[in-house]
Protein backbone atom coordinates (compact mmCIF):
# COMPACT_ATOMS: atom_id res chain seq x y z
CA UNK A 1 105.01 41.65 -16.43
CA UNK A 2 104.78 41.66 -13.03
CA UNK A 3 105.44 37.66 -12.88
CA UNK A 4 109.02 38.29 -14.43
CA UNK A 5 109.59 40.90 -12.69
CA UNK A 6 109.02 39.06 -9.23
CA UNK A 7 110.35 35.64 -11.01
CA UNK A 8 114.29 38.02 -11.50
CA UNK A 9 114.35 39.40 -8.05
CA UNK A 10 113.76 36.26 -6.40
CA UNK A 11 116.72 34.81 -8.69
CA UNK A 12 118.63 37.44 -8.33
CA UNK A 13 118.36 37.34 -4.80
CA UNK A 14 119.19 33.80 -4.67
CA UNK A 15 122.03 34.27 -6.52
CA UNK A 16 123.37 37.10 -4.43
CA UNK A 17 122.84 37.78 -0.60
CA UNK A 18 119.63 36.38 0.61
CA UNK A 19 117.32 38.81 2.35
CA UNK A 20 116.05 38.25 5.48
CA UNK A 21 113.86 35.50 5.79
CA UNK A 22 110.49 37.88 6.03
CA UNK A 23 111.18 39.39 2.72
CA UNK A 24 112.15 36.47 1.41
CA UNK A 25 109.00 33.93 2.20
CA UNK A 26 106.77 37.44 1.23
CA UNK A 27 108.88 37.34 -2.27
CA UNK A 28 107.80 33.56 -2.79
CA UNK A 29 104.34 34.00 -1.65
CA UNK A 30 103.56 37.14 -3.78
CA UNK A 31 105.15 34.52 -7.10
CA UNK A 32 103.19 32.00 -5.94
CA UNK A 33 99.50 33.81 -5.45
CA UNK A 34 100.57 35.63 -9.01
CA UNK A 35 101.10 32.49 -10.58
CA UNK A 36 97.81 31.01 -9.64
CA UNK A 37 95.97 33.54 -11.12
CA UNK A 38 97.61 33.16 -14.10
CA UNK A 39 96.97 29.80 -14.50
CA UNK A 40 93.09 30.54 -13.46
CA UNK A 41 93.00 33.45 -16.56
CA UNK A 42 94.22 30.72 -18.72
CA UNK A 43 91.71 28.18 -17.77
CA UNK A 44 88.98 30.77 -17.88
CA UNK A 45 90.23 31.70 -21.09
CA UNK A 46 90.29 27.70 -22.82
CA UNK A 47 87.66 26.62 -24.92
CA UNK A 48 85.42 24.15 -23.15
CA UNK A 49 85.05 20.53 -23.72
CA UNK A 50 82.58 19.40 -25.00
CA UNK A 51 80.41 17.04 -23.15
């Protein structure tokens, strides 16, 4: 939830007025780092390969 949350303001903002560029490199970091572990969960989350 957070994700899309993060994922709209960031549009939103680049749609509108863009915030100073502090906020708006700590907006893309935060998405970034949340993505990751997202994609970690998932992978920890797969079914292993067999070998």
């Amino acid at each position: 939830m957070e994700h899309a949350d993060l994922d709209a303001l960031i549009d939103r903002c680049g749609s509108d007025a863009v915030p100073d560029p502090l906020t708006w490199r700590r907006l893309k970091k935060r998405r970034l780092v949340l993505r990751d572990a997202l994609e970690r969960l998932e992978r920890e989350l797969q079914p292993q390969e067999p070998a």
